[in-house]
Protein backbone atom coordinates (compact mmCIF):
# COMPACT_ATOMS: atom_id res chain seq x y z
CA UNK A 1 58.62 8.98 76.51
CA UNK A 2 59.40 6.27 78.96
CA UNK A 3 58.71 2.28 78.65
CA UNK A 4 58.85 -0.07 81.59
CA UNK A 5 58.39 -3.75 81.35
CA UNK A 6 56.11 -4.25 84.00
CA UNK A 7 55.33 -8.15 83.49
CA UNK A 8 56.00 -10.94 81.35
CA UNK A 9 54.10 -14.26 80.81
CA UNK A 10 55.82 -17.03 79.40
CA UNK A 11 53.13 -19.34 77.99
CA UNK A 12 53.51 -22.09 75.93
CA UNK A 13 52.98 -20.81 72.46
CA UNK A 14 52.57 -17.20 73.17
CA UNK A 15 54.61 -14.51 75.73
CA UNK A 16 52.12 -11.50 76.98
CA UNK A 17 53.92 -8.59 78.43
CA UNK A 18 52.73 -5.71 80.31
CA UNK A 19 54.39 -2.01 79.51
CA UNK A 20 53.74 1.33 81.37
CA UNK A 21 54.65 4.39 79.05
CA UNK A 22 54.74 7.99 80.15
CA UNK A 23 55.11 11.20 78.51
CA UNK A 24 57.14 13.57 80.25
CA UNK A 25 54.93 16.52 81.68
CA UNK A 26 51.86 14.50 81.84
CA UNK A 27 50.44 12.82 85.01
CA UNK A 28 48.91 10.18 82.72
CA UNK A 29 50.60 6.56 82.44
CA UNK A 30 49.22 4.08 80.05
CA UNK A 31 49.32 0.58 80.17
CA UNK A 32 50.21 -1.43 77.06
CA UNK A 33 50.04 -5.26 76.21
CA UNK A 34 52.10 -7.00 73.54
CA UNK A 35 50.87 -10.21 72.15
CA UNK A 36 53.87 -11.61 70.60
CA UNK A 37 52.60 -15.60 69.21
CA UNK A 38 56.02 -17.81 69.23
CA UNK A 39 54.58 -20.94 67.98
CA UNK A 40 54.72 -19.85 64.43
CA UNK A 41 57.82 -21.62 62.28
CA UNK A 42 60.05 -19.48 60.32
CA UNK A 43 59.13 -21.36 57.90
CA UNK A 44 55.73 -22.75 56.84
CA UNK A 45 52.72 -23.16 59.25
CA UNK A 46 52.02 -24.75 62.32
CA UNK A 47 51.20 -28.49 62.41
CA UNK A 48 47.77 -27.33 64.38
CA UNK A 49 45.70 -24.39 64.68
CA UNK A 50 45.26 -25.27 68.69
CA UNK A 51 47.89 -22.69 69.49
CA UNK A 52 47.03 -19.72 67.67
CA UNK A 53 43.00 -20.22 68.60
CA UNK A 54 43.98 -19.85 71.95
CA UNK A 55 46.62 -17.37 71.26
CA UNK A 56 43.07 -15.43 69.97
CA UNK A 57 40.79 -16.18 72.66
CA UNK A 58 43.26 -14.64 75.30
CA UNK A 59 43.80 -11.99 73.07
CA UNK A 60 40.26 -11.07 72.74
CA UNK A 61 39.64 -12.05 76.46
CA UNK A 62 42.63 -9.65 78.21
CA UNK A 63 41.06 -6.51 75.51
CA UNK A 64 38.87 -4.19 77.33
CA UNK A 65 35.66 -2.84 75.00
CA UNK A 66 37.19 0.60 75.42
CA UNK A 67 40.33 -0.40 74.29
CA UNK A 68 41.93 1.48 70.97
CA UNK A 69 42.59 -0.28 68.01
CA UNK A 70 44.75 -3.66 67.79
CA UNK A 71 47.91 -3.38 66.47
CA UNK A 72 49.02 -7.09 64.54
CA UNK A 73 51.98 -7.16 62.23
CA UNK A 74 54.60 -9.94 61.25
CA UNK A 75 58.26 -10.20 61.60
């Protein structure tokens, strides 16, 4: 398998980045966004919810209809 880091968007609260992976021996290459939400404390919540509902809409907004499942996990 091979990763590149195609893009990355610095946004306030939230980064998006853009990978290509390949598997050797097939023509295919996929492209793969990462959501990664920064405005979350390491401890405790954040003082508004402004951040992550937009973190959501632009989630939901840059995921195609065809797209597989959403992968969300925490640190």
């Amino acid at each position: 398998m091979k990763v590149t880091l195609i893009e990355t968007q610095l946004l306030s609260e939230y980064v998006i980045r853009t990978f290509a992976v390949e598997k050797r021996g097939v023509a295919e290459i996929r492209e793969i966004r990462q959501f990664h939400f920064t405005g979350w404390p390491d401890h405790g919540v954040p003082l508004h919810a402004t951040g992550l509902l937009g973190f959501i809409r632009r989630v939901k907004a840059k995921t195609p209809p065809t797209a597989g499942p959403t992968v969300v996990h925490c640190r």
